[in-house]
N, C-alpha and C. Protein backbone atom coordinates (compact mmCIF):
# COMPACT_ATOMS: atom_id res chain seq x y z
N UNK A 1 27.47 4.43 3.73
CA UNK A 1 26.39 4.02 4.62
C UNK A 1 25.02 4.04 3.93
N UNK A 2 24.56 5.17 3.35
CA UNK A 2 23.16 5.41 2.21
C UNK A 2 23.24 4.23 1.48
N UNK A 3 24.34 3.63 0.96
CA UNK A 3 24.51 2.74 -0.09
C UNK A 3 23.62 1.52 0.47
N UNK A 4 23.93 0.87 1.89
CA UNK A 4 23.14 -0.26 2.27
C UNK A 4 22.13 0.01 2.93
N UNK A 5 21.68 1.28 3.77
CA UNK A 5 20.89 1.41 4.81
C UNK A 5 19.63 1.63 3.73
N UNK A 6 19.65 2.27 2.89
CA UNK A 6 18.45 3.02 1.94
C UNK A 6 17.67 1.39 1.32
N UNK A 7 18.52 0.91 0.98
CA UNK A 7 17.80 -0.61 0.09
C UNK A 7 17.53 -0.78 1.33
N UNK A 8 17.80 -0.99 2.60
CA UNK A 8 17.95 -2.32 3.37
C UNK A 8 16.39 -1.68 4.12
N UNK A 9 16.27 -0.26 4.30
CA UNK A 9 14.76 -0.12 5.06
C UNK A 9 13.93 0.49 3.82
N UNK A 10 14.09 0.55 2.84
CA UNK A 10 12.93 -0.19 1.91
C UNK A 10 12.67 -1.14 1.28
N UNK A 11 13.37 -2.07 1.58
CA UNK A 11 13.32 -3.56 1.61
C UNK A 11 12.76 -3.59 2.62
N UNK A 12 12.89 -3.50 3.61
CA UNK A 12 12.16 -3.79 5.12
C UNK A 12 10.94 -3.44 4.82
N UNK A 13 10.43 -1.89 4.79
CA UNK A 13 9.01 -1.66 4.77
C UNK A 13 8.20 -2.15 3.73
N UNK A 14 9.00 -2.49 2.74
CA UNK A 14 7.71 -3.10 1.43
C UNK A 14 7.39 -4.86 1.88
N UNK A 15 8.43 -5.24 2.33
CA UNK A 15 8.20 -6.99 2.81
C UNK A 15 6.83 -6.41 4.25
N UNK A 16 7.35 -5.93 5.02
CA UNK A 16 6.67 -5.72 6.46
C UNK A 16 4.99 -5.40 5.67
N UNK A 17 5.03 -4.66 4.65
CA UNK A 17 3.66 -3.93 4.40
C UNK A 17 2.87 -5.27 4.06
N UNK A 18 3.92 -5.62 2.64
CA UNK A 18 3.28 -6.83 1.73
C UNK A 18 2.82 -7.63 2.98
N UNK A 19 3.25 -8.07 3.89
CA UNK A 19 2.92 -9.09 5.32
C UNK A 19 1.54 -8.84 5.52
N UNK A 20 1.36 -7.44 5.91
CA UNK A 20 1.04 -6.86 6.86
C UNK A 20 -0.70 -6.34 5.54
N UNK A 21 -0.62 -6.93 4.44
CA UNK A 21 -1.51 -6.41 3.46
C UNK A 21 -2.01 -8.24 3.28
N UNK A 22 -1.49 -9.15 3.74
CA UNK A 22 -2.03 -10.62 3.07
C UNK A 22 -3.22 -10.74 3.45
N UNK A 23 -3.37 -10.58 5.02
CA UNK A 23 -4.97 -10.76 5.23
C UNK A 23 -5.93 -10.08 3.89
N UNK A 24 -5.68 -9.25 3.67
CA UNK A 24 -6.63 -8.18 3.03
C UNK A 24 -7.79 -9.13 1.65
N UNK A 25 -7.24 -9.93 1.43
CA UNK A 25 -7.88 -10.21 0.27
C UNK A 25 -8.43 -11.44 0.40
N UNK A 26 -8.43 -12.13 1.84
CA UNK A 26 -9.52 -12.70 2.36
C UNK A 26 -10.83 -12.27 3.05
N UNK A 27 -10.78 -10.76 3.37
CA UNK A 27 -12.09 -9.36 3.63
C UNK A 27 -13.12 -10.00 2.99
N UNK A 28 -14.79 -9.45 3.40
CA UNK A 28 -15.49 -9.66 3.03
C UNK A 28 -15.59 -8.52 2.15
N UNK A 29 -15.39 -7.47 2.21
CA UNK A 29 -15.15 -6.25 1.73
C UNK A 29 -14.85 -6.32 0.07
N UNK A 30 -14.23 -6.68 -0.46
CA UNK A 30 -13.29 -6.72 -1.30
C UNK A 30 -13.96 -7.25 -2.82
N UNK A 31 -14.85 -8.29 -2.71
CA UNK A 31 -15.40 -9.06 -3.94
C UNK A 31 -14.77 -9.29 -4.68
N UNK A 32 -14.84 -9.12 -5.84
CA UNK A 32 -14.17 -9.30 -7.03
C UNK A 32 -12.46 -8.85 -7.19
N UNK A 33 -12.36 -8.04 -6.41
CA UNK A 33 -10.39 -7.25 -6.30
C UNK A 33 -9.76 -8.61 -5.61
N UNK A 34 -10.54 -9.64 -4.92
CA UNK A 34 -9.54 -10.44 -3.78
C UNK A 34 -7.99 -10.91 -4.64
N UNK A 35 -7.99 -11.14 -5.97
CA UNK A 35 -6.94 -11.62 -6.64
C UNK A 35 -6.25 -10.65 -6.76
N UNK A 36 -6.52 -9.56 -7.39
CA UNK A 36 -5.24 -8.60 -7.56
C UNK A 36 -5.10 -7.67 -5.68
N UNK A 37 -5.86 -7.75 -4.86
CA UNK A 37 -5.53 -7.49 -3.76
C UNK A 37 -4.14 -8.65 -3.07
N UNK A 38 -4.85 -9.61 -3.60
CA UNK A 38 -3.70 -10.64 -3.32
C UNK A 38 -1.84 -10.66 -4.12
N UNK A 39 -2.04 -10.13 -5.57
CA UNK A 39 -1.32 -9.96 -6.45
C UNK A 39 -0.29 -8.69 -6.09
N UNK A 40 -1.12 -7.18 -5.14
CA UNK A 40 -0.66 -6.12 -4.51
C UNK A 40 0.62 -6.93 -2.98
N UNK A 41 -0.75 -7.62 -2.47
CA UNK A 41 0.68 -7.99 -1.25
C UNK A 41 2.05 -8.94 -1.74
N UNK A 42 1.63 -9.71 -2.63
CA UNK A 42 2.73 -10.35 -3.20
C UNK A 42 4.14 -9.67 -3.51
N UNK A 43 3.27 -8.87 -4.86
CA UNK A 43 4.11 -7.90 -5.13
C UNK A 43 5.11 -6.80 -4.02
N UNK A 44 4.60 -6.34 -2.90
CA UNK A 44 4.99 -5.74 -2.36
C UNK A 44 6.24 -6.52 -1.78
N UNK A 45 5.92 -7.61 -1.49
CA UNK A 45 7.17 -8.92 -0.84
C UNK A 45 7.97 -8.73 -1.72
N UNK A 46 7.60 -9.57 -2.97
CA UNK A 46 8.84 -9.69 -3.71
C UNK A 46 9.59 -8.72 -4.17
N UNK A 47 9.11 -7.03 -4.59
CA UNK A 47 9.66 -6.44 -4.43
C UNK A 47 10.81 -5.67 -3.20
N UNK A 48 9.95 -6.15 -2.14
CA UNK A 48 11.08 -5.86 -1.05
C UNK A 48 12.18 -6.88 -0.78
N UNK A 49 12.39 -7.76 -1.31
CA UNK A 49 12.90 -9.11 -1.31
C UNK A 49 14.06 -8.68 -2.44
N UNK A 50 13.56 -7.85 -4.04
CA UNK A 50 14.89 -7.74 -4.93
C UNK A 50 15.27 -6.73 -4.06
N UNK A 51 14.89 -5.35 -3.40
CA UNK A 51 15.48 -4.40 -3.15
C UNK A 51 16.67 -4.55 -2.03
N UNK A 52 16.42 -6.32 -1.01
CA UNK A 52 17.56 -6.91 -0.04
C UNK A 52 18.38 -7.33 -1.04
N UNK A 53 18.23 -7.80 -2.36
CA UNK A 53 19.29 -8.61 -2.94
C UNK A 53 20.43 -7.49 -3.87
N UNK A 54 21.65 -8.16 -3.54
CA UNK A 54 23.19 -6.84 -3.72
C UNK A 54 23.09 -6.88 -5.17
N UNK A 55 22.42 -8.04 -6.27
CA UNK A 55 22.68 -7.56 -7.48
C UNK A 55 21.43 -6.74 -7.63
N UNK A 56 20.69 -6.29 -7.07
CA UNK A 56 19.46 -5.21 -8.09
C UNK A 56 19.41 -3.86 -6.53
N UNK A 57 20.78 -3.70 -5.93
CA UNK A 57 20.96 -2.53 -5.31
C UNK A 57 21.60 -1.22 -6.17
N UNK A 58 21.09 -1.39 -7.31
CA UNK A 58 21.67 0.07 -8.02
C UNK A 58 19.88 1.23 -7.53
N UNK A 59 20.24 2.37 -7.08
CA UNK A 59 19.32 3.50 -7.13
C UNK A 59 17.42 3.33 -7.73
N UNK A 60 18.43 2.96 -8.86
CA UNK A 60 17.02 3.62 -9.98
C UNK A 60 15.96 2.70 -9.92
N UNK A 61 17.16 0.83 -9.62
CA UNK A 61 16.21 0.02 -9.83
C UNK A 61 15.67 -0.24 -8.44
N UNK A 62 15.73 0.07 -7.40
CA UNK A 62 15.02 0.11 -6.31
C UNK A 62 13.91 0.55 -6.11
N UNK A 63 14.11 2.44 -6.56
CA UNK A 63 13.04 2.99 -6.84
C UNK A 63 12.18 2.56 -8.34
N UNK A 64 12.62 1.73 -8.67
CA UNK A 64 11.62 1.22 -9.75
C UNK A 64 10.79 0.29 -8.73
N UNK A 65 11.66 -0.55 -8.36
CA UNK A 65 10.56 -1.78 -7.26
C UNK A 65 9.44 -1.01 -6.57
N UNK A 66 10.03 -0.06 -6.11
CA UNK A 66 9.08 0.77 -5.16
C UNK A 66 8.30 1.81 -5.54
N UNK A 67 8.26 2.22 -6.49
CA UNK A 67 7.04 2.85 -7.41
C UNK A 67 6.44 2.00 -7.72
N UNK A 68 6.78 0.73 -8.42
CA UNK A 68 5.87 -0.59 -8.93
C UNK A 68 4.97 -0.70 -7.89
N UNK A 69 5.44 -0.89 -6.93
CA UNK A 69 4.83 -1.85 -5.60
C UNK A 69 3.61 -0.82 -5.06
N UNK A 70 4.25 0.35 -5.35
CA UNK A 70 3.19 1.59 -4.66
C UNK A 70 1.95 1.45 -5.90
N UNK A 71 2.02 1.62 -6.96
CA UNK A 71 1.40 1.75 -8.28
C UNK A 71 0.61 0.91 -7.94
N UNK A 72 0.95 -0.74 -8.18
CA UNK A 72 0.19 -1.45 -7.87
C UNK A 72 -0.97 -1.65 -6.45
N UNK A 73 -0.87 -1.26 -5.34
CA UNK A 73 -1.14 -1.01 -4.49
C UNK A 73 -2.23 0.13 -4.54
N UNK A 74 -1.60 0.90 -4.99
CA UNK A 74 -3.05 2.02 -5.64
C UNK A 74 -3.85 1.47 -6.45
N UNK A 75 -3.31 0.80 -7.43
CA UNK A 75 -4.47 0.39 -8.37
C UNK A 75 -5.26 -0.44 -7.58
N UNK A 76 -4.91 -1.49 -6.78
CA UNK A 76 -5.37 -2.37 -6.00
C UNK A 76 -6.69 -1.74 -5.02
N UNK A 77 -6.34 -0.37 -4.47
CA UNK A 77 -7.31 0.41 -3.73
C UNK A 77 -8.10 0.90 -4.34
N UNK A 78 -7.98 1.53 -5.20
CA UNK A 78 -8.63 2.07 -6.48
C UNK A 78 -9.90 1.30 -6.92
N UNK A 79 -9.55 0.30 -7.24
CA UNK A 79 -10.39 -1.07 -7.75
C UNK A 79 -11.14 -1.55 -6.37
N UNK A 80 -10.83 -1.59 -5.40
CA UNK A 80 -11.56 -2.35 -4.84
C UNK A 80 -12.77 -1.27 -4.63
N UNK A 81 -12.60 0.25 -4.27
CA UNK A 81 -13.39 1.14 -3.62
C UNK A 81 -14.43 1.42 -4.70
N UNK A 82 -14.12 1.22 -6.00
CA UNK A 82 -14.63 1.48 -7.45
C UNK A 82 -15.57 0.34 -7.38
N UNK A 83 -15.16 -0.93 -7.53
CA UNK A 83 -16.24 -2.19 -6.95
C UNK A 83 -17.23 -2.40 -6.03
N UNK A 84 -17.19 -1.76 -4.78
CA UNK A 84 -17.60 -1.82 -3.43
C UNK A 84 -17.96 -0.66 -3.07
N UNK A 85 -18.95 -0.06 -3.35
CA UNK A 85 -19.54 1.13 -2.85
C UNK A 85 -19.94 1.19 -1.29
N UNK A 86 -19.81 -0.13 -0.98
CA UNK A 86 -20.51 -0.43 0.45
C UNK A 86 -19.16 -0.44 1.53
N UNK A 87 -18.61 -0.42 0.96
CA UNK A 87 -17.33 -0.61 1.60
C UNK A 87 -16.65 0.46 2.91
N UNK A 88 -16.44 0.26 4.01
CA UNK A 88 -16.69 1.21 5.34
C UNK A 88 -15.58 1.78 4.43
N UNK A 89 -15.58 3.34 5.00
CA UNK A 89 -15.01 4.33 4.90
C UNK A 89 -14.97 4.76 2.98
N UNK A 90 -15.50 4.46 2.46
CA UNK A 90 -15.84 4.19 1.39
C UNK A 90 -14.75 5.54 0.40
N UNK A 91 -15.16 6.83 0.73
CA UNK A 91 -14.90 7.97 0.11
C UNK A 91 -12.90 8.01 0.44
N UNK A 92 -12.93 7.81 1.99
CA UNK A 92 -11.64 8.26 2.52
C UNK A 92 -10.43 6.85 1.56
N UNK A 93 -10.52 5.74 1.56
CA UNK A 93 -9.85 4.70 1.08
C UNK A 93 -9.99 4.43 -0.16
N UNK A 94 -10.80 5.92 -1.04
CA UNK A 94 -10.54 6.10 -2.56
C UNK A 94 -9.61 6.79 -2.69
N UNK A 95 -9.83 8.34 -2.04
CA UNK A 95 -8.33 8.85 -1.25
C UNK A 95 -7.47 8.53 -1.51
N UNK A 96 -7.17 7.54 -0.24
CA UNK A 96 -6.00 7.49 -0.21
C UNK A 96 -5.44 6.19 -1.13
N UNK A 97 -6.01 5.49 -1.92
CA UNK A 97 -5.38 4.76 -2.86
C UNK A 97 -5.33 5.91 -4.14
N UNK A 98 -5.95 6.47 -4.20
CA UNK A 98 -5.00 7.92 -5.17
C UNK A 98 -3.94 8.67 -4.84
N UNK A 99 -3.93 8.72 -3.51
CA UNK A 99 -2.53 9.22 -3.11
C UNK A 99 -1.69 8.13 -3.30
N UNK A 100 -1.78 7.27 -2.91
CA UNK A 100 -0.54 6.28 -2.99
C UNK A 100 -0.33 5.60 -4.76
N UNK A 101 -1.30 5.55 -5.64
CA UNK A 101 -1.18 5.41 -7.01
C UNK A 101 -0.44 6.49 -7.69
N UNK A 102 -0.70 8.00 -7.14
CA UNK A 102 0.59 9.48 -7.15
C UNK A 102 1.49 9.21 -7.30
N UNK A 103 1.47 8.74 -5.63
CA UNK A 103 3.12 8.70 -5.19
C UNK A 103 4.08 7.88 -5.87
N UNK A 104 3.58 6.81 -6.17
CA UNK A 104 4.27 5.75 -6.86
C UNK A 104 4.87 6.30 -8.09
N UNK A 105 3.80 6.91 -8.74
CA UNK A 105 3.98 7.70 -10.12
C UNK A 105 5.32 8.67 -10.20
N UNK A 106 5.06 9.71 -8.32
CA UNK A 106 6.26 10.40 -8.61
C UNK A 106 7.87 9.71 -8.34
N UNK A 107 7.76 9.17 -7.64
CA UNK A 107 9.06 7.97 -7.87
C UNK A 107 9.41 7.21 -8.90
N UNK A 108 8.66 7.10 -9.81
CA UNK A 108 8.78 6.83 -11.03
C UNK A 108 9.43 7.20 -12.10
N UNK A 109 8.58 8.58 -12.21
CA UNK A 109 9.25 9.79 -12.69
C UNK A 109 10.45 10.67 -12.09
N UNK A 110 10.65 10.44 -11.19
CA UNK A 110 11.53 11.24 -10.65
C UNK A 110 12.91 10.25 -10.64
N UNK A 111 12.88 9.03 -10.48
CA UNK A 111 14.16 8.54 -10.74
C UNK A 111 15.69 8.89 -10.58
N UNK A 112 15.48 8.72 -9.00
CA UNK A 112 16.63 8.92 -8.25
C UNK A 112 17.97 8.43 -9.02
N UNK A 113 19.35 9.10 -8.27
CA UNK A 113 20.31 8.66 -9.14
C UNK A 113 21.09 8.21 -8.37
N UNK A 114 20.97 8.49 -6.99
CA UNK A 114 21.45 8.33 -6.03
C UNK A 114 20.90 7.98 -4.38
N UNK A 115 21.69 7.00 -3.61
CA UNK A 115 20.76 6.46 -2.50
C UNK A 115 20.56 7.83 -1.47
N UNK A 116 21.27 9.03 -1.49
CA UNK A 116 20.87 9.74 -0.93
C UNK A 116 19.49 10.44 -1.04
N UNK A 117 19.19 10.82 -2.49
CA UNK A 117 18.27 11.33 -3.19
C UNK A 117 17.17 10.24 -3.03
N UNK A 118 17.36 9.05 -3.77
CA UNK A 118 15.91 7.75 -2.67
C UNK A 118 15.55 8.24 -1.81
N UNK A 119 16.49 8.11 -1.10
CA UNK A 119 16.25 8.35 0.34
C UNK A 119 15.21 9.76 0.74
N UNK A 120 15.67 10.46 -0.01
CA UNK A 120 14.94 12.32 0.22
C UNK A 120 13.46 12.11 -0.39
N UNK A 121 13.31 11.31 -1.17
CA UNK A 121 12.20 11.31 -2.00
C UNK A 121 11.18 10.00 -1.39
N UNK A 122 12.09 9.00 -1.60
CA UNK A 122 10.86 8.13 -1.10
C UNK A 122 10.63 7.94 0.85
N UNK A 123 11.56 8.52 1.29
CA UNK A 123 10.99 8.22 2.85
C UNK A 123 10.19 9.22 3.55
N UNK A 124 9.56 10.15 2.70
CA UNK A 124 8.76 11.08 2.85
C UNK A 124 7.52 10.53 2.15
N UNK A 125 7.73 10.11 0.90
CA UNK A 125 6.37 9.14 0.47
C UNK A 125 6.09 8.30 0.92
N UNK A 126 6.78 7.50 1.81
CA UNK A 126 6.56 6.01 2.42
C UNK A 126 5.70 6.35 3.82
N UNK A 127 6.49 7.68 4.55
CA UNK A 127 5.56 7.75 5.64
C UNK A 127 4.04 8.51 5.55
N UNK A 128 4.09 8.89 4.43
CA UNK A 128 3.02 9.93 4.10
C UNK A 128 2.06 8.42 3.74
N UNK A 129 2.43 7.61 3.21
CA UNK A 129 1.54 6.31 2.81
C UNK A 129 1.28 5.29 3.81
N UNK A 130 1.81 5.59 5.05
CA UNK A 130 1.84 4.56 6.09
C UNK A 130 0.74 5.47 6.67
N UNK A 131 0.91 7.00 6.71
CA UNK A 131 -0.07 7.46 7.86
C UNK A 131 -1.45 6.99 6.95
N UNK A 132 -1.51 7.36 5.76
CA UNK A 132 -3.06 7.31 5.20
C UNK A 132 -3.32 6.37 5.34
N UNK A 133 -2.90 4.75 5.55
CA UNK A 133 -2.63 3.49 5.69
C UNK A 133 -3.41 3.83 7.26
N UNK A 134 -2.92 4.37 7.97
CA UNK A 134 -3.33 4.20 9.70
C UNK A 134 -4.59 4.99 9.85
N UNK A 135 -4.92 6.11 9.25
CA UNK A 135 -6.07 6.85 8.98
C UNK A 135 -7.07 6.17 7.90
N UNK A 136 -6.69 5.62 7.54
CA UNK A 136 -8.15 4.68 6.50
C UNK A 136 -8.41 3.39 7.64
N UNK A 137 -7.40 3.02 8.05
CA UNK A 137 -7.72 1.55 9.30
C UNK A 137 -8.49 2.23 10.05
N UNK A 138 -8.36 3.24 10.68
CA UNK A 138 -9.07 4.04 12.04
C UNK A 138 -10.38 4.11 11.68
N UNK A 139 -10.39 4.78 10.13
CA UNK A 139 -11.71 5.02 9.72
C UNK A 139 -12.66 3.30 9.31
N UNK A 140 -11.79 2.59 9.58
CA UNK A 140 -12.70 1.47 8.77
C UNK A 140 -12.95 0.98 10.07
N UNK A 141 -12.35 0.90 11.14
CA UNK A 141 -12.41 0.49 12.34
C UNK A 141 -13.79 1.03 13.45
N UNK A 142 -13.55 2.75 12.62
CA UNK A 142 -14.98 3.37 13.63
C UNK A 142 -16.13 3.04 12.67
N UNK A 143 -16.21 2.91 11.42
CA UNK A 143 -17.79 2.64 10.86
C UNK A 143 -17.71 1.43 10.99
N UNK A 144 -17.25 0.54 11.21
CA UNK A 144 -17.71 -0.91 11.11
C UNK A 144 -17.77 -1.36 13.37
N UNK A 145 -17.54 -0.27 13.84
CA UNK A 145 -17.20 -0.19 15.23
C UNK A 145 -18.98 -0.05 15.66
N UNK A 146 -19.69 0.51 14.68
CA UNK A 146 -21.10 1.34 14.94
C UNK A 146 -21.78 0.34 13.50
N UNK A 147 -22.27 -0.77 13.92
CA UNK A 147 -23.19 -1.07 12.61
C UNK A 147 -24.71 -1.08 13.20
N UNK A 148 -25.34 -1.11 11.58
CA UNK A 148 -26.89 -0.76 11.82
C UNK A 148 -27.77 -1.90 13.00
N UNK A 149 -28.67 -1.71 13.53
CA UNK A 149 -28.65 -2.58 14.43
C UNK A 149 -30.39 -3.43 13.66
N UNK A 150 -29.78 -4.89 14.00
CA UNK A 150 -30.72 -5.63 12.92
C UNK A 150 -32.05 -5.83 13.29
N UNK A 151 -32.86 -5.76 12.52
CA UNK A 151 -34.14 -5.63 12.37
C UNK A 151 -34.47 -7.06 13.63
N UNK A 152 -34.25 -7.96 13.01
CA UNK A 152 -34.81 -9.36 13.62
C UNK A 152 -34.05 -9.50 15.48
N UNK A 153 -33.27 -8.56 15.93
CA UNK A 153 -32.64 -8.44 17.52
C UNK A 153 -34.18 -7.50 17.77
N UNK A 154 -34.56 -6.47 17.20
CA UNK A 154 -35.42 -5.73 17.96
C UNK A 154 -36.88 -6.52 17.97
N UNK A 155 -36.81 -7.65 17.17
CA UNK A 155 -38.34 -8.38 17.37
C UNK A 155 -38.40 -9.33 18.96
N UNK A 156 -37.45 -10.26 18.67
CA UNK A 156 -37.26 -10.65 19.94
C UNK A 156 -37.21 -10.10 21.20
């Protein structure tokens, strides 16, 4: 059962993310990252895309897709927050693209041997990267929820 279920819902969550990450690199936010922001959701697809396909369902190379995909994804956050000082939530979504550039790292290194062991390792990193994912949205959601109020409304 581990054998298909483990590829088959991290295949799921890296396609769903990559989806769910395309807007991102049309942001005004972003400047100069929009390409490799764009290059992060890609990646995340196509990696969830080999991890559905039965010839690259061996262990190691799954968790290779999915450290890649995380790696990249950090770097992707990394870079943009490094670029964009202005950027809402600015401090918290450096954060957490270091956590998720980690995590990737420790799946990397750690190199499961088995879909049980994936499984122990990365679905604890995946949700730990979805919450910081929902806690950086919240946070970008309340400072940009409260903006400065413009000079030229209070003349009129």
């Amino acid at each position: 059962m581990p054998e298909r279920l483990v590829p088959a819902l991290l295949g799921g969550y890296l396609i769903l993310s990559g989806i769910g990450q395309l807007p991102v690199p049309f942001g005004s936010h972003l400047g100069s990252s929009r390409v490799l922001a764009l290059l992060a959701a890609d990646g995340y697809v196509i990696f969830g895309t080999l991890c559905l396909n039965k010839a690259f369902m061996a262990p190691a190379l799954i968790a290779l897709w999915t450290a890649l995909a995380m790696i990249v994804r950090g770097l992707t956050w990394q870079n943009a927050t490094l670029m964009n000082k202005a950027m809402p939530s600015h401090g918290l979504q450096g954060l957490a693209g270091l956590v998720v550039l980690l995590c990737g790292n420790l799946i990397l290194a750690v190199r499961p041997a088995t879909p049980a062991a994936l499984a122990m390792l990365a679905g604890p990193v995946l949700m730990l990267v979805g919450a910081l994912e929902i806690i950086t949205a919240i946070g970008v959601r309340r400072s940009g929820a409260d903006p400065e109020p413009d000079p030229q409304e209070e003349t009129r």
